[in-house]
N, C-alpha and C. Protein backbone atom coordinates (compact mmCIF):
# COMPACT_ATOMS: atom_id res chain seq x y z
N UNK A 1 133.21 -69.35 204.63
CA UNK A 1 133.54 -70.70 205.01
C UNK A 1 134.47 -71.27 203.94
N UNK A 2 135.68 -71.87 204.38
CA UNK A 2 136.39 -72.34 203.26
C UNK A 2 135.85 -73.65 202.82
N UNK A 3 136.60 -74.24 201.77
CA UNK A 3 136.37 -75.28 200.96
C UNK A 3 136.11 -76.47 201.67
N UNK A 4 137.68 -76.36 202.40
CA UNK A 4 137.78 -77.63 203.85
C UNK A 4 136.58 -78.14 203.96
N UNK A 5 136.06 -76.87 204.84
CA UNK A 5 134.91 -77.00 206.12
C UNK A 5 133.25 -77.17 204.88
N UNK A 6 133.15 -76.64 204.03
CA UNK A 6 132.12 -77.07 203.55
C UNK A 6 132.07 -78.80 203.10
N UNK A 7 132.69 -78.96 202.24
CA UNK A 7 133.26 -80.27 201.79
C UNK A 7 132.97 -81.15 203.19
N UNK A 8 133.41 -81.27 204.35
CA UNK A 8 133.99 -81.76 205.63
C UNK A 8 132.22 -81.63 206.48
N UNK A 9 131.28 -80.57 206.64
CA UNK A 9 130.08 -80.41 206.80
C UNK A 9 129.20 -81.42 205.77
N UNK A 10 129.72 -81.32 204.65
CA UNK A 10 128.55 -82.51 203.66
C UNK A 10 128.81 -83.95 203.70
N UNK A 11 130.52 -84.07 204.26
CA UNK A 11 130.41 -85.64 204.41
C UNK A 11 129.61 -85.58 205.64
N UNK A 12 129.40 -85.08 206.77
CA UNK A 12 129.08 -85.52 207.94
C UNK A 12 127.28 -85.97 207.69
N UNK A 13 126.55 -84.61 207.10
CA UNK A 13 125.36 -85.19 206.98
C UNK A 13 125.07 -86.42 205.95
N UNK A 14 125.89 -86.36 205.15
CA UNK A 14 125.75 -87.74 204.28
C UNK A 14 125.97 -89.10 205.47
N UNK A 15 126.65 -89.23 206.01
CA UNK A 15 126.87 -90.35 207.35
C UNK A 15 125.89 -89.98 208.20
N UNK A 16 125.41 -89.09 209.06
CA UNK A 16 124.19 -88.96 209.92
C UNK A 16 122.81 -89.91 209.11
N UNK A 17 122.63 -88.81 207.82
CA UNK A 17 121.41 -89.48 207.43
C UNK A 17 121.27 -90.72 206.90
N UNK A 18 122.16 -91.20 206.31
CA UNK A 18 122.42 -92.73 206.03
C UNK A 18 121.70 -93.48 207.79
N UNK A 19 122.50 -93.00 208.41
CA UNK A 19 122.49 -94.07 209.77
C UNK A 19 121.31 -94.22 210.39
N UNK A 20 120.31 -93.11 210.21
CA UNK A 20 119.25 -92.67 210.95
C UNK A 20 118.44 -93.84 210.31
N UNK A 21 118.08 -94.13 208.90
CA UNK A 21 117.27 -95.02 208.38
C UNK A 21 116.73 -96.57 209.10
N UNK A 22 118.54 -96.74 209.67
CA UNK A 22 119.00 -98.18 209.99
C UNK A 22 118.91 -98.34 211.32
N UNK A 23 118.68 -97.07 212.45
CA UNK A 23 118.88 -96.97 213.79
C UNK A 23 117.52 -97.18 214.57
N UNK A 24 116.46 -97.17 213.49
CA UNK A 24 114.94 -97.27 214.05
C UNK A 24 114.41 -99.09 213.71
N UNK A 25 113.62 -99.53 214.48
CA UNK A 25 112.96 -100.73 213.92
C UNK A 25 111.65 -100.66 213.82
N UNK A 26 111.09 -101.04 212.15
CA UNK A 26 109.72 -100.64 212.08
C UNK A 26 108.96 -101.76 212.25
N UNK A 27 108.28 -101.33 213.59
CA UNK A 27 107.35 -102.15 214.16
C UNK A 27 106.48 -103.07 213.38
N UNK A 28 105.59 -101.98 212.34
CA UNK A 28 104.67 -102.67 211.32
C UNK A 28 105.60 -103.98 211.03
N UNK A 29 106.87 -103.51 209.94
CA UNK A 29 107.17 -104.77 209.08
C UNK A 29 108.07 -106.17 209.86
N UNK A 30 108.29 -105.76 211.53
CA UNK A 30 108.78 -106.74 211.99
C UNK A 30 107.36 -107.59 212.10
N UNK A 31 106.66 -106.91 212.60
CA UNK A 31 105.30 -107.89 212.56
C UNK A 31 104.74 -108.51 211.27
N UNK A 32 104.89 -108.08 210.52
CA UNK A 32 103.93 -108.33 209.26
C UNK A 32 105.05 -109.72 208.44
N UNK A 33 107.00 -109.56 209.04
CA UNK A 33 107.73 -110.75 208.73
C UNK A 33 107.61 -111.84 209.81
N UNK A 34 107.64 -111.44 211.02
CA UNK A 34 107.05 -113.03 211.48
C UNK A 34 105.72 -113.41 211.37
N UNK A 35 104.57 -112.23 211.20
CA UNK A 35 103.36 -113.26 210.83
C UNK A 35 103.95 -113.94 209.67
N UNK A 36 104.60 -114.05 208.57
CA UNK A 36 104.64 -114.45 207.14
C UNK A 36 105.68 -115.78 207.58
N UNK A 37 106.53 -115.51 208.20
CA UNK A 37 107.59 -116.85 209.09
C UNK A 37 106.92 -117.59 210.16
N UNK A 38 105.49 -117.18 210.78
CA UNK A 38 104.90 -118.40 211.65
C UNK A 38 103.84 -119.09 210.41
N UNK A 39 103.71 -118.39 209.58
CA UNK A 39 103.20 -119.19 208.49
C UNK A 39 103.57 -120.43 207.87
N UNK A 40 105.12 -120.16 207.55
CA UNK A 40 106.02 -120.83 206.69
C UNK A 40 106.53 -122.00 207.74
N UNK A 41 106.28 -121.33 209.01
CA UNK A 41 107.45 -122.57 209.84
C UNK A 41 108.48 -122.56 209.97
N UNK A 42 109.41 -121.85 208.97
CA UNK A 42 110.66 -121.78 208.88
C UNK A 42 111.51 -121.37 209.92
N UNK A 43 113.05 -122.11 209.99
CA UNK A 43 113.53 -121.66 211.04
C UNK A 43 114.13 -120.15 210.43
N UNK A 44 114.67 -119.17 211.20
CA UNK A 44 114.84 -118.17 210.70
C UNK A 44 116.43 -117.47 211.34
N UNK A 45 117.14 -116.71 211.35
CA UNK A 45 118.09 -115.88 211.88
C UNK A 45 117.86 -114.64 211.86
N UNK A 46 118.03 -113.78 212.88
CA UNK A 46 118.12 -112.01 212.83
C UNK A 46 118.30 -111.86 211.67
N UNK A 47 119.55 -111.74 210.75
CA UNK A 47 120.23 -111.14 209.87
C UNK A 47 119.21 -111.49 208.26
N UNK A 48 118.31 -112.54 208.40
CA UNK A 48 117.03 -112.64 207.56
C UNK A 48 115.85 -111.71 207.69
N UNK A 49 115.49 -111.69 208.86
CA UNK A 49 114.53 -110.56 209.46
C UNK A 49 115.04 -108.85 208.75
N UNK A 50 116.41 -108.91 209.27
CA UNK A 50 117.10 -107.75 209.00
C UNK A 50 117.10 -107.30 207.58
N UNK A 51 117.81 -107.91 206.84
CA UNK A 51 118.14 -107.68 204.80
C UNK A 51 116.45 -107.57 204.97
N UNK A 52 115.37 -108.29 205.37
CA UNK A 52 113.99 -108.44 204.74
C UNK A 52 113.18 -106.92 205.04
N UNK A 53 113.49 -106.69 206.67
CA UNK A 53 112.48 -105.70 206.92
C UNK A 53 113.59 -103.85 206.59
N UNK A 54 114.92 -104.02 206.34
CA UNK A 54 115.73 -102.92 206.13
C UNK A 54 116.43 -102.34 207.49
N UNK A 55 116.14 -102.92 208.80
CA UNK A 55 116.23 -102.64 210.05
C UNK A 55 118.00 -103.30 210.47
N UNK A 56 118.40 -102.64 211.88
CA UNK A 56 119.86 -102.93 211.67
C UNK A 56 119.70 -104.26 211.97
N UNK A 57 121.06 -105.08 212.40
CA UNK A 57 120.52 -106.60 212.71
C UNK A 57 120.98 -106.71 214.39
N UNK A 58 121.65 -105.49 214.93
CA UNK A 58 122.25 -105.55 216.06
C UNK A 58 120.25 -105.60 216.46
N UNK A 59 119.68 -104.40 216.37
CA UNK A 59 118.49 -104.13 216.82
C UNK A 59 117.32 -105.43 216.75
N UNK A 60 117.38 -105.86 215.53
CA UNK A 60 116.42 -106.93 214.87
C UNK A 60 116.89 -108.48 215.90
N UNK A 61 117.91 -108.17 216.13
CA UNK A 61 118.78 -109.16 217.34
C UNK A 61 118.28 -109.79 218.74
N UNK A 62 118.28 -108.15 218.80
CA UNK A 62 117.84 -107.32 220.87
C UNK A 62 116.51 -107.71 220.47
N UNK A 63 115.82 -107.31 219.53
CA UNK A 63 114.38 -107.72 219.98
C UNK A 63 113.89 -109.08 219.76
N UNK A 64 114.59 -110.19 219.19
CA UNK A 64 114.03 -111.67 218.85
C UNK A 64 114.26 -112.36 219.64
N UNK A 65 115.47 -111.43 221.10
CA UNK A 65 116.01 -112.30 221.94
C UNK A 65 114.94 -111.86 223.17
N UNK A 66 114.55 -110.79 222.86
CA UNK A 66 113.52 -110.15 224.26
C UNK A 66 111.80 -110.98 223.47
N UNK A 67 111.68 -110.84 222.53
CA UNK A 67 110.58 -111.83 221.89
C UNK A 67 110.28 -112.92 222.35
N UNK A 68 111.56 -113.68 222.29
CA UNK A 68 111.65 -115.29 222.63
C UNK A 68 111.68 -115.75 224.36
N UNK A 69 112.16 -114.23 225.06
CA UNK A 69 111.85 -114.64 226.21
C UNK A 69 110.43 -114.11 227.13
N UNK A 70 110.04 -113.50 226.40
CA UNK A 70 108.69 -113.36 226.30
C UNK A 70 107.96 -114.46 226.21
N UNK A 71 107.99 -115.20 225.43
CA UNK A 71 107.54 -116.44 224.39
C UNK A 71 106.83 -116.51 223.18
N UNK A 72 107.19 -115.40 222.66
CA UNK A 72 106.49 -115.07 220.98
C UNK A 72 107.06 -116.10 220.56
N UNK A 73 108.35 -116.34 220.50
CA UNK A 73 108.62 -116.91 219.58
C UNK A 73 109.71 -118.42 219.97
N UNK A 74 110.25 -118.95 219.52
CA UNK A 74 110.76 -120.12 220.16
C UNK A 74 112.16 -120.19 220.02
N UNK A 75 112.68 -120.22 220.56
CA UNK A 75 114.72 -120.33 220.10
C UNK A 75 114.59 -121.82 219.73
N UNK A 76 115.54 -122.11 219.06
CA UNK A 76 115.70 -123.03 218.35
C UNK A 76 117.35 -123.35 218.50
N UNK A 77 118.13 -122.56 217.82
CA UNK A 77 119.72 -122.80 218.14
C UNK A 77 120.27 -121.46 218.63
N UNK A 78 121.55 -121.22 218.87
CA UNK A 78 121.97 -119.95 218.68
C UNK A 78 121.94 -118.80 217.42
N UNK A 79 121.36 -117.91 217.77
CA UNK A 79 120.60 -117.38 216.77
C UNK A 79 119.82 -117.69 215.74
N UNK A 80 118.97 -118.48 216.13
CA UNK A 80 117.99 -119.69 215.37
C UNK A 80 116.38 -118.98 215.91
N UNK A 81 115.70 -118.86 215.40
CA UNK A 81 114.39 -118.74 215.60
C UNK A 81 113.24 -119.07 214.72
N UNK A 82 112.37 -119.81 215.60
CA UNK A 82 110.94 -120.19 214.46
C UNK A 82 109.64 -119.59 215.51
N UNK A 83 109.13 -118.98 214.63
CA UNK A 83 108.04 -117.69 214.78
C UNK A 83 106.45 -119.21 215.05
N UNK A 84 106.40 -119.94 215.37
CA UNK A 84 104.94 -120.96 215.37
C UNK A 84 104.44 -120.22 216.14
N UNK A 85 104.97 -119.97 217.17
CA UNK A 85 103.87 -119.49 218.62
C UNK A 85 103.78 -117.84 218.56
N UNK A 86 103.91 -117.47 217.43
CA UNK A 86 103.70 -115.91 216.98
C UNK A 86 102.22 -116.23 215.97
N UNK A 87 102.09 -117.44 215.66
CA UNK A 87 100.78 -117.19 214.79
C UNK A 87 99.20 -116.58 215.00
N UNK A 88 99.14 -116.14 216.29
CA UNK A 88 98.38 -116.06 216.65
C UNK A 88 97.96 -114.69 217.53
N UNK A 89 99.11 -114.17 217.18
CA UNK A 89 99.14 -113.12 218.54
C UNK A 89 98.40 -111.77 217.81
N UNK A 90 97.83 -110.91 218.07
CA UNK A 90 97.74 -110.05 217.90
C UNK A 90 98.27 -108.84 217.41
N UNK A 91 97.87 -107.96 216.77
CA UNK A 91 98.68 -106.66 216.75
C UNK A 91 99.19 -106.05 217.98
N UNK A 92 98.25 -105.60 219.04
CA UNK A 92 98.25 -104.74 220.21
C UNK A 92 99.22 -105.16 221.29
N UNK A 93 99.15 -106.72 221.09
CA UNK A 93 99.92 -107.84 221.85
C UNK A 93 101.33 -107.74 221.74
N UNK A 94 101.48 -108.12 220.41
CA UNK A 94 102.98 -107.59 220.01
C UNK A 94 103.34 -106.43 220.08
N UNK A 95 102.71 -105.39 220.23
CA UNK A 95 103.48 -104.14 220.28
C UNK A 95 103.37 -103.72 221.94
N UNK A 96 102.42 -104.44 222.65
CA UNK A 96 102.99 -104.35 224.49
C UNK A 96 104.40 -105.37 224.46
N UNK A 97 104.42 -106.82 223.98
CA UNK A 97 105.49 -107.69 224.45
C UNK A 97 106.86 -106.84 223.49
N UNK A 98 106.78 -105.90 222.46
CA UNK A 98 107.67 -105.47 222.10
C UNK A 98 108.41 -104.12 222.96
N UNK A 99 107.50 -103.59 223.27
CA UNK A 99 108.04 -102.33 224.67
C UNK A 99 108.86 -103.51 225.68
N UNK A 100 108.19 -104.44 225.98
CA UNK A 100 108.82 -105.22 227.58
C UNK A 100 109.76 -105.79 226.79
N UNK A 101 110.38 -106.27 225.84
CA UNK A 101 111.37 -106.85 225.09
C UNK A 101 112.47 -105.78 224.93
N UNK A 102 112.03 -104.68 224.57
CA UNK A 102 112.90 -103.30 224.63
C UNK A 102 113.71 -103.16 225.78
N UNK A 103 112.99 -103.38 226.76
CA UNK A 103 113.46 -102.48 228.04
C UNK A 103 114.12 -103.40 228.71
N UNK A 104 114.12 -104.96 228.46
CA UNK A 104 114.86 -106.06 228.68
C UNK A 104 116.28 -105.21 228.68
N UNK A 105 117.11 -105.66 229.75
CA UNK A 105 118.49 -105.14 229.50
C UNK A 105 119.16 -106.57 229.48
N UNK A 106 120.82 -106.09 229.20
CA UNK A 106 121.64 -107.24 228.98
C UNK A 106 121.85 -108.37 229.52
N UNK A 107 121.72 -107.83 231.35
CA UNK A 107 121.92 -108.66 231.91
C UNK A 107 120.65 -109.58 232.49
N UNK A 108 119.62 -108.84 231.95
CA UNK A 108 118.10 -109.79 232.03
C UNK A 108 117.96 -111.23 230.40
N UNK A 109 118.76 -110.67 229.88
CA UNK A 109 118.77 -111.00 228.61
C UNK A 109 119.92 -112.47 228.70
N UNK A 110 121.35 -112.24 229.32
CA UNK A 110 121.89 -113.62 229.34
C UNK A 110 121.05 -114.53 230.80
N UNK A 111 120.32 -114.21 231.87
CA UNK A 111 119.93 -114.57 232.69
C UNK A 111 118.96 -115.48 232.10
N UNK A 112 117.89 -114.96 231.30
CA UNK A 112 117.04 -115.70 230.66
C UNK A 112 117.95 -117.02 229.66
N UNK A 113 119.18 -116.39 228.68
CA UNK A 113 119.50 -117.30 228.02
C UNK A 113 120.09 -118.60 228.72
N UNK A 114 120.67 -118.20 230.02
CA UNK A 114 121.12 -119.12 231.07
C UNK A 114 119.83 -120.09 231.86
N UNK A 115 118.70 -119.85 231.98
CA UNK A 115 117.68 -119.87 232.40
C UNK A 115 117.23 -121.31 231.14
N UNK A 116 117.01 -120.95 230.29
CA UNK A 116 117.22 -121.55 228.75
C UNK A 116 118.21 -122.77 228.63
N UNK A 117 119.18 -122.65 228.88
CA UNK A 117 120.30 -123.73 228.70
C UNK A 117 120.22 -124.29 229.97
N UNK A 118 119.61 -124.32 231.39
CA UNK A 118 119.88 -124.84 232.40
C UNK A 118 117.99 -125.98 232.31
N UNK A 119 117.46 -125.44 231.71
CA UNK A 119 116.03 -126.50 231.50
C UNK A 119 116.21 -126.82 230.31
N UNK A 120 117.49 -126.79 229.38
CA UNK A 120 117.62 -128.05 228.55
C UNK A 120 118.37 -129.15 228.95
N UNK A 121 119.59 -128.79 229.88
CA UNK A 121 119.91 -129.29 230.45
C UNK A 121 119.26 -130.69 231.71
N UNK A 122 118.40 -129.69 232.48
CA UNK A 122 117.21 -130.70 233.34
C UNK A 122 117.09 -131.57 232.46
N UNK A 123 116.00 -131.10 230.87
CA UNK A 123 115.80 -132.25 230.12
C UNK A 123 116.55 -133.59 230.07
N UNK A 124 117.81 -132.95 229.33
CA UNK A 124 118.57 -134.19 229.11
C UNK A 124 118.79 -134.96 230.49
N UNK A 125 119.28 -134.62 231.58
CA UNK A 125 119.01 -135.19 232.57
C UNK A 125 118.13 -135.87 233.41
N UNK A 126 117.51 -135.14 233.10
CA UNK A 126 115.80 -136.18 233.11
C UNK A 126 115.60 -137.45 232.52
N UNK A 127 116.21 -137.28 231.16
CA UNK A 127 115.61 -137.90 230.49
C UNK A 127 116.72 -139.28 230.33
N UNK A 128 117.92 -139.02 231.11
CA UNK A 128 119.23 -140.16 231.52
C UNK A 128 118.53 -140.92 232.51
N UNK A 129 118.33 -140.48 233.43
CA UNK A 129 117.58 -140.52 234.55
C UNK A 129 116.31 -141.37 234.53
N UNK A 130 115.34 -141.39 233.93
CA UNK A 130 114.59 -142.21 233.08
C UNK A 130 114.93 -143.33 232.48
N UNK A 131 116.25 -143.30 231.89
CA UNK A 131 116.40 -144.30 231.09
C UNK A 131 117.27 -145.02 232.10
N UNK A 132 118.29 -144.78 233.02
CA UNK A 132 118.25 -145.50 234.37
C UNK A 132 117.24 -146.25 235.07
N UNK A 133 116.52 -145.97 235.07
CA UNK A 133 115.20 -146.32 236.21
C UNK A 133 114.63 -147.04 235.10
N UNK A 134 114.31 -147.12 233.80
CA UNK A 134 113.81 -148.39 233.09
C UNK A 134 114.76 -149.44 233.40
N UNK A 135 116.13 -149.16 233.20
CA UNK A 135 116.82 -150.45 233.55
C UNK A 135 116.91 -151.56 234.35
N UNK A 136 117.03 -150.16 235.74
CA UNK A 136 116.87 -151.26 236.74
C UNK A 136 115.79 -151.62 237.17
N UNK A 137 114.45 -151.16 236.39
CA UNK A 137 113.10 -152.10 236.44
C UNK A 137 113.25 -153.47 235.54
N UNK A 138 113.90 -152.97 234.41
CA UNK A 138 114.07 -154.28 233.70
C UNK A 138 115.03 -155.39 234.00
N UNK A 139 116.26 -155.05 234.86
CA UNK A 139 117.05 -155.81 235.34
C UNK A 139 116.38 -157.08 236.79
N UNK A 140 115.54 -156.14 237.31
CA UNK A 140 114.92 -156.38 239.04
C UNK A 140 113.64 -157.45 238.25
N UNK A 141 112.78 -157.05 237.11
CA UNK A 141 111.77 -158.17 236.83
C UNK A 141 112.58 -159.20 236.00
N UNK A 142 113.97 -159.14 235.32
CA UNK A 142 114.52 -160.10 235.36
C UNK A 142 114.98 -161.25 236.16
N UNK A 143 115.18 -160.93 236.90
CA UNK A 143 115.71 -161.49 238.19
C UNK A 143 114.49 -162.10 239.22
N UNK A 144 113.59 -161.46 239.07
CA UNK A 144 111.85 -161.89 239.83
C UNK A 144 111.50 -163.03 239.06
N UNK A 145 111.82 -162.82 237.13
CA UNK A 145 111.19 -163.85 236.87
C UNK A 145 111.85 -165.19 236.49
N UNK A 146 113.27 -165.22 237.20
CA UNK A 146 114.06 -166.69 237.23
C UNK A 146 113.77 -166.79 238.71
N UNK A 147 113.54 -166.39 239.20
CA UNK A 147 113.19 -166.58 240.82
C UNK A 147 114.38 -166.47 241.86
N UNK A 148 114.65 -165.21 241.16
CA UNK A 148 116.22 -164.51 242.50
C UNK A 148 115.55 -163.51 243.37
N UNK A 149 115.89 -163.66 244.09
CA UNK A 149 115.74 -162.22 245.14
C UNK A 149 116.63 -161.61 244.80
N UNK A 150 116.43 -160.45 244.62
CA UNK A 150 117.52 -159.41 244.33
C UNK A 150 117.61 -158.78 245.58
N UNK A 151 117.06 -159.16 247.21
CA UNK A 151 117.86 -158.42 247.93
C UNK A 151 117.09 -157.47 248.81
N UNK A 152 117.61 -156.95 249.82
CA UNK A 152 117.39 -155.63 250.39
C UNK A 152 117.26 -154.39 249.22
N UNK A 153 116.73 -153.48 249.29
CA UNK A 153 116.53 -152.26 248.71
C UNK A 153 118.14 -151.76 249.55
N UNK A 154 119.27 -151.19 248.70
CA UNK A 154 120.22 -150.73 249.19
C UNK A 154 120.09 -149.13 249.97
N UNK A 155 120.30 -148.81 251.23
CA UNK A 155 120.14 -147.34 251.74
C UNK A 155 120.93 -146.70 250.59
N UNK A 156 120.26 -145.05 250.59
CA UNK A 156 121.10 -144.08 250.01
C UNK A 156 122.45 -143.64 250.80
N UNK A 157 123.25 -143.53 250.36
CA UNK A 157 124.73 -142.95 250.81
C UNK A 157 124.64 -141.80 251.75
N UNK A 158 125.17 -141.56 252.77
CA UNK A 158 124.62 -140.92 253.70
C UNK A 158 125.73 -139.08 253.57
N UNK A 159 125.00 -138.61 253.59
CA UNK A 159 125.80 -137.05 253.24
C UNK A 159 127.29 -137.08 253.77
N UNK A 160 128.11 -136.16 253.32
CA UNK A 160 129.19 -136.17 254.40
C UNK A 160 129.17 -135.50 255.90
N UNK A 161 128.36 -134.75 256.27
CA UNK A 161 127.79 -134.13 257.16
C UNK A 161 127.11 -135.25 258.65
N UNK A 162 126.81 -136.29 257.73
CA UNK A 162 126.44 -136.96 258.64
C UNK A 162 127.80 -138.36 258.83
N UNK A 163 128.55 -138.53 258.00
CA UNK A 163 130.00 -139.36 258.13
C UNK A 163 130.44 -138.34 259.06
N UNK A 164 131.02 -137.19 259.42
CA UNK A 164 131.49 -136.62 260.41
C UNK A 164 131.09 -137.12 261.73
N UNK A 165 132.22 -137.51 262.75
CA UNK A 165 131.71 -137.41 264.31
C UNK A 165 131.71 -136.13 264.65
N UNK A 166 130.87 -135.91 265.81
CA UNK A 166 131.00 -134.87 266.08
C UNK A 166 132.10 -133.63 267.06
N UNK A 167 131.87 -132.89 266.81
CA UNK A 167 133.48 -132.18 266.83
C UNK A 167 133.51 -132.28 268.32
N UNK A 168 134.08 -132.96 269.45
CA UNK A 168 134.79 -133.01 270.78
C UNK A 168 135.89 -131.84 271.17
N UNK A 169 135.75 -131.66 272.08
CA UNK A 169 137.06 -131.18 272.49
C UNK A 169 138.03 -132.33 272.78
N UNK A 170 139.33 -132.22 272.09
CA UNK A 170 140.22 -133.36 272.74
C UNK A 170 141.44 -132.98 273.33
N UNK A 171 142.02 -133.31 274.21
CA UNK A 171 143.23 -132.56 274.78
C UNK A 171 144.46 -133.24 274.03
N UNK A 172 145.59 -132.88 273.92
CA UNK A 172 146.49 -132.82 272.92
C UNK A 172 147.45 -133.64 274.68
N UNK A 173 147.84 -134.76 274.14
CA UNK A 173 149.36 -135.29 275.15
C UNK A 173 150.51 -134.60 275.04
N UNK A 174 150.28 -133.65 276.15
CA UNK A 174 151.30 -132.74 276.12
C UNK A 174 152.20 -133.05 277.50
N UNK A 175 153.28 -133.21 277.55
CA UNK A 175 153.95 -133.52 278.70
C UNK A 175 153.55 -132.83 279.80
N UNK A 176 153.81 -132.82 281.03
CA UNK A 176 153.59 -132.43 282.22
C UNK A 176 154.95 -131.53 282.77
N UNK A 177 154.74 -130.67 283.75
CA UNK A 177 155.30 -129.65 284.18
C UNK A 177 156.43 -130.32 284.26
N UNK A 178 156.41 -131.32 285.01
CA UNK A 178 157.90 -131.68 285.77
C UNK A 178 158.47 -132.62 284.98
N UNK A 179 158.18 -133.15 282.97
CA UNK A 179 158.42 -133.21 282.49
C UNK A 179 158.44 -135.11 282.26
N UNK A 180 157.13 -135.72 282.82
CA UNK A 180 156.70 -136.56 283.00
C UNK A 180 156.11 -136.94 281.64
N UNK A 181 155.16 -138.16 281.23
CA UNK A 181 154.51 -138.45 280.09
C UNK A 181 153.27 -138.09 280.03
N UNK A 182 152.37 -138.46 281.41
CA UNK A 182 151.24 -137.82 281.79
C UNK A 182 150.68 -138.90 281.72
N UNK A 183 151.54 -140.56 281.66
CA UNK A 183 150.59 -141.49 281.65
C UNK A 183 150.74 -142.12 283.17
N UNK A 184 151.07 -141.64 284.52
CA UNK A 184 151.32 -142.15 285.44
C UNK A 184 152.44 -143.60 285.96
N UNK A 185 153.66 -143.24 284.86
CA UNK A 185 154.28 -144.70 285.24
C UNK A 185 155.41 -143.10 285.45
């Protein structure tokens, strides 16, 4: 074997075995860092989990996002996580919700995050919505208690479906054979 190829064989296992270390996530110490982070409270990021437990952060990533939709754990911002509702869970627990977090694929994974942003959304809307409807309680017992009628209750706006007449056949004034108007004069 020449020089090349030996030389060229030892970089390769030097890069294999490096990678192998970083390509596994150890179950124990992901558990044993969020029990220690539902302790603390703290909000946290993958890439903390990651430097802490030695695991990659793409991996340490995939699973905080399959975690959280589980509900181990709580999202907080984009890539934000606080471990509270992990205080409690079990060993055996976490390592079933960690298989179903695994097998989560991508597109189960933005569905949920969409899922996520569409009931924060409700919230805030809800919660406009609310603050509407105090108003015009507070506007309407204003008005009760100088002694106005405020009125009929106004109907809701009626769909466009129902503004439509309904579709007729109509015949189009089209002249007549013998080149008449078709209005009989």
């Amino acid at each position: 074997m020449s020089l090349k190829r030996s030389h060229a064989a030892g970089i390769r296992t030097s890069f294999s075995s490096g990678s192998d270390s970083s390509s596994k996530l150890g179950r124990q110490e992901l558990y044993d860092e969020l029990k220690k982070l539902a302790q603390s409270g703290q909000v946290f990021a993958p890439v903390d989990i990651s430097l802490a437990i030695g695991a990659s952060e793409s991996l340490v990533s995939r699973s905080l996002l399959g975690l959280a939709a589980e509900g181990y754990l709580e999202k907080v911002d984009t890539g934000q996580y606080r471990a509270t509702p992990f205080a409690e869970v079990p060993q055996a627990e976490f390592l079933k919700a960690l298989a179903r977090a695994s097998k989560t694929d991508s597109t189960r994974q933005r569905d949920l995050s969409e899922i996520g942003r569409l009931k924060q959304n409700n919230d805030v809307m809800r919660s406009k919505l609310l603050a509407a409807i105090a108003e015009r309680d507070h506007y309407l017992a204003a008005l009760k208690q100088h002694g106005i009628d405020p009125g009929p209750v106004p109907a809701p706006p009626a769909s466009p479906a129902q503004n439509a007449p309904a579709a007729q056949p109509t015949a189009a004034a089209s002249p007549t054979p013998s080149g008449e108007s078709g209005d009989g004069t």
